[in-house]
Protein backbone atom coordinates (compact mmCIF):
# COMPACT_ATOMS: atom_id res chain seq x y z
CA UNK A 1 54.30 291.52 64.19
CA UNK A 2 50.75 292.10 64.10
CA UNK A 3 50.19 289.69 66.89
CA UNK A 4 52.28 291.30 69.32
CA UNK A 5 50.84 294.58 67.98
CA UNK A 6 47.41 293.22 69.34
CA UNK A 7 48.49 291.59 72.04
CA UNK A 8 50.48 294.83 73.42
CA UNK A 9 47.11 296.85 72.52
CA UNK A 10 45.23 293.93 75.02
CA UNK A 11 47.23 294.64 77.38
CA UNK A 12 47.61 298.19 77.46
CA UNK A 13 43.70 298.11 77.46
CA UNK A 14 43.69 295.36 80.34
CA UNK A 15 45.69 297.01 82.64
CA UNK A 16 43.80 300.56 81.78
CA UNK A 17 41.04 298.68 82.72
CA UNK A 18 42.00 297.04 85.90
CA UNK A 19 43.24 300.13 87.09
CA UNK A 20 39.98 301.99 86.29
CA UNK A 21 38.38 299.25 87.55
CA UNK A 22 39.15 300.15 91.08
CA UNK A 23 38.95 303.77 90.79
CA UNK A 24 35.75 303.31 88.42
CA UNK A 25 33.54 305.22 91.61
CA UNK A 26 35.22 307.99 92.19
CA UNK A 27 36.59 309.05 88.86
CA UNK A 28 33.73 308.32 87.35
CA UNK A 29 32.25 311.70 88.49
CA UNK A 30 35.09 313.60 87.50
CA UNK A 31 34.40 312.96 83.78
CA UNK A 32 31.92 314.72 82.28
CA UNK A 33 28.90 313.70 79.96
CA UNK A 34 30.57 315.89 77.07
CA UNK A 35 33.70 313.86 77.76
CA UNK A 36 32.55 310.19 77.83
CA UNK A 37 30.77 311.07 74.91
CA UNK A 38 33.48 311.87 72.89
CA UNK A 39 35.61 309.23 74.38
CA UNK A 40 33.32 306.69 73.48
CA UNK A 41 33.15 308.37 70.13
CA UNK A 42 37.05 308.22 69.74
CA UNK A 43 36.63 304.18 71.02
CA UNK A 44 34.65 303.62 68.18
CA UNK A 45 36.44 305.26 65.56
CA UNK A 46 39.71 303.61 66.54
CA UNK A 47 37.76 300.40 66.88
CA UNK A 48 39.92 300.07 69.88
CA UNK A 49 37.97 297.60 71.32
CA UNK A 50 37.58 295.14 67.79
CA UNK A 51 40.15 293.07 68.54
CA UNK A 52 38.10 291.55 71.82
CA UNK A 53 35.07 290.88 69.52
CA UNK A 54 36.39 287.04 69.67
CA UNK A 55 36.30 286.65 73.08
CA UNK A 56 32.77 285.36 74.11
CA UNK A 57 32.25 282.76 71.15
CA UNK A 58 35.52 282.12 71.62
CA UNK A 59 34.74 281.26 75.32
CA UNK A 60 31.43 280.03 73.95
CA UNK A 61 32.92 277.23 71.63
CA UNK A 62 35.68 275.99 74.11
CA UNK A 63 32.91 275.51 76.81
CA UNK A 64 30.68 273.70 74.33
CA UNK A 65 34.21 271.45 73.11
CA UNK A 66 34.49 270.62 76.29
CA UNK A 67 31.28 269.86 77.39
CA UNK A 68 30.49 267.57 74.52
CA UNK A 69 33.60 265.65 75.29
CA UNK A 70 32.26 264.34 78.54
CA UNK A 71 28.87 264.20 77.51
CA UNK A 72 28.89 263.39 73.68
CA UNK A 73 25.06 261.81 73.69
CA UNK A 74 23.85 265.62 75.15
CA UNK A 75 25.67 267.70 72.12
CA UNK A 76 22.61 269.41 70.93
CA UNK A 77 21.31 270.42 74.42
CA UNK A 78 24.63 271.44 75.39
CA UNK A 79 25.29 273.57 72.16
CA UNK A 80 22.08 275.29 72.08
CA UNK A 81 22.11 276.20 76.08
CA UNK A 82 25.62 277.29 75.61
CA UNK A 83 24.51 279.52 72.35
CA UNK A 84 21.50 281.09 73.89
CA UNK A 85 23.67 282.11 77.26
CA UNK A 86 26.42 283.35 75.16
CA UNK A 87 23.70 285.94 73.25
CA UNK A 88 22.30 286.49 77.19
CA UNK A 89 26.03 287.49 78.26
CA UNK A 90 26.38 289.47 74.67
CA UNK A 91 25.12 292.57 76.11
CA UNK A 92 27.68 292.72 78.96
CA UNK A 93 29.81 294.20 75.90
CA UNK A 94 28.71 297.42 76.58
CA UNK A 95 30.93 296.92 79.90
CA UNK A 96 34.13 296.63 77.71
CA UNK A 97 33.26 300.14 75.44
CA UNK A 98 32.29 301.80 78.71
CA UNK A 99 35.51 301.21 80.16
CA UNK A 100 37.82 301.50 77.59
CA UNK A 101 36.25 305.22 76.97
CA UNK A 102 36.99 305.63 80.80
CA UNK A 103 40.71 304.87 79.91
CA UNK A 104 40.69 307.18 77.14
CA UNK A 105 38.87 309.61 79.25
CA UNK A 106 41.34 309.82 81.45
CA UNK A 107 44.00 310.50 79.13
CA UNK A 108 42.61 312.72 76.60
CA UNK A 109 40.74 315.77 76.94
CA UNK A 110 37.50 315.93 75.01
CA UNK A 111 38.56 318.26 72.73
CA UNK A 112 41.36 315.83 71.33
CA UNK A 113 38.97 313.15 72.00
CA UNK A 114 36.92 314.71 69.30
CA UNK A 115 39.96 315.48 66.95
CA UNK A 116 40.85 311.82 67.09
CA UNK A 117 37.26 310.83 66.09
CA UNK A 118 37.05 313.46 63.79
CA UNK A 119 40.61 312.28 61.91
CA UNK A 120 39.44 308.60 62.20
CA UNK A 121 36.21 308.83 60.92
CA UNK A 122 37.50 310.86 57.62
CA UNK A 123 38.33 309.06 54.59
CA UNK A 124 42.24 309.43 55.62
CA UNK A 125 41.55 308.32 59.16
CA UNK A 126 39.13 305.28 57.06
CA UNK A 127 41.70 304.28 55.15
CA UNK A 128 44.49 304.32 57.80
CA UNK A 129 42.88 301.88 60.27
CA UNK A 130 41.91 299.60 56.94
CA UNK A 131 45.20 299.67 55.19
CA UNK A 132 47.69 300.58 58.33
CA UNK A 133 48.09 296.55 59.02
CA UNK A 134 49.74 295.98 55.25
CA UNK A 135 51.94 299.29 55.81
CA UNK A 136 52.98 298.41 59.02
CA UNK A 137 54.20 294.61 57.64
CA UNK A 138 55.61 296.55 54.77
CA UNK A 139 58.08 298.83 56.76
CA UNK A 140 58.26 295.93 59.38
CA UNK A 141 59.70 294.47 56.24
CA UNK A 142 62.02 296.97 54.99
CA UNK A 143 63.45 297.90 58.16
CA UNK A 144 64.45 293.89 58.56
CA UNK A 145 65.97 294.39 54.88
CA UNK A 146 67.92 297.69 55.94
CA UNK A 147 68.94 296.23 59.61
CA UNK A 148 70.63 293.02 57.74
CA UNK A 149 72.69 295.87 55.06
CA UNK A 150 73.35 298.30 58.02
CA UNK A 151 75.14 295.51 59.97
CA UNK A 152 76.82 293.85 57.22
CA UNK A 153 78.35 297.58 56.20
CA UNK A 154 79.11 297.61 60.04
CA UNK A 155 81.20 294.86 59.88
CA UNK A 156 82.61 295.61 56.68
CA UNK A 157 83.67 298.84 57.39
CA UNK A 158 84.56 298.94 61.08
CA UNK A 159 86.75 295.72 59.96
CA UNK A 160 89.17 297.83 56.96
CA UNK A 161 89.05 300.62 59.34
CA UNK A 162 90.54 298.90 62.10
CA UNK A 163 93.10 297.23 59.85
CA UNK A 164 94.01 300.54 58.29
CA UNK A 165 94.65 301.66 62.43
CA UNK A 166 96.36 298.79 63.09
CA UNK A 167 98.61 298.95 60.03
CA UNK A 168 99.77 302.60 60.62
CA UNK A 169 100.88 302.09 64.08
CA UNK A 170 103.17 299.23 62.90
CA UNK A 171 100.76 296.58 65.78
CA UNK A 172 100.84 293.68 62.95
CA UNK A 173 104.04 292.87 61.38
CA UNK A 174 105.00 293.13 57.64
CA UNK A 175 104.29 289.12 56.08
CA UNK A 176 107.33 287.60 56.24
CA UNK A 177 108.82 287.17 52.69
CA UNK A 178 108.69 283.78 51.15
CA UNK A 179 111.39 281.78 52.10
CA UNK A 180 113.71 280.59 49.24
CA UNK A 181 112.94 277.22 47.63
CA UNK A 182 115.63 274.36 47.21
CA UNK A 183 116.55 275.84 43.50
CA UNK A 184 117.04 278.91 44.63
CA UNK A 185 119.76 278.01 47.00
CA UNK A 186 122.01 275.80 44.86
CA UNK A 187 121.90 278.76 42.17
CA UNK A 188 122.98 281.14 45.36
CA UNK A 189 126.38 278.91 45.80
């Protein structure tokens, strides 16, 4: 649950940023200096861009894993060339919180840019970004819990309903009564 959470927040962040991407130029001067600023103030108190803190030594150790397999004697050349253009490439991050307040931007107007910085940067706001995962996996939790006991009543109920219907409009015959067993029938004589 959490992972999809993330990976639906990467994407809606991807494609807000391909778009803008393209449009980057021109919309760029429609937002004001006000704005950004309080977009990129909202970015940061949403940490909306914290879950792509992996990606470059991420990047940075597969590159050097692969590396060193195909050249195992030049490990410590490889790892420290591939560590000192990873902190080089570091301050391309900038990129990332530029455009995601572009996306938010967008969206938002600066004065609820402000209100959601404002909310998220109070102890409430604090303590929902910190403690929202373990609530989320809690309802995520209970609603699993309730789903199982609302289909089970479901079943139960829709099934003596139905049965109640079907009795009172005679579609199911009466059980046939027992038939009579050998002593009964010589006693009958």
């Amino acid at each position: 649950m959490i992972l999809a959470h993330r990976v639906r927040r990467f994407s809606t962040v991807l494609a807000a940023s391909v778009v803008l991407a393209a449009a980057v130029p021109a919309f760029a001067q429609d937002v004001s200096e006000a704005h950004l600023k309080a977009a990129r103030d909202a970015v940061a108190a949403i940490k909306a861009t914290d879950l792509f803190d992996g990606i470059l030594p991420q990047a940075a150790s597969a590159l050097k894993s692969e590396m060193i397999q195909k050249n195992p004697d030049l490990q410590e050349v490889i790892t420290s060339t591939v560590d000192d253009t990873a902190l080089k490439l570091a301050s391309r991050r900038a990129d990332l919180e530029k455009e995601a307040a572009l996306a938010y931007a967008r969206v938002f107007s600066a004065d609820e840019l402000n209100a959601i910085a404002g909310f998220y940067t109070s102890p409430a706001g604090k303590k929902l970004l910190q403690d929202g995962v373990i609530v989320t996996r809690e309802v995520g939790k209970a609603a699993d819990i309730w789903q199982r006991g609302i289909a089970r009543d479901l079943a139960e109920q829709s099934a003596t309903a139905l049965e109640e219907i079907i009795k009172a409009k005679g579609l199911i015959p009466p059980p046939a009564p027992e038939a009579a067993t050998d002593g009964d029938a010589s006693t009958a004589n």
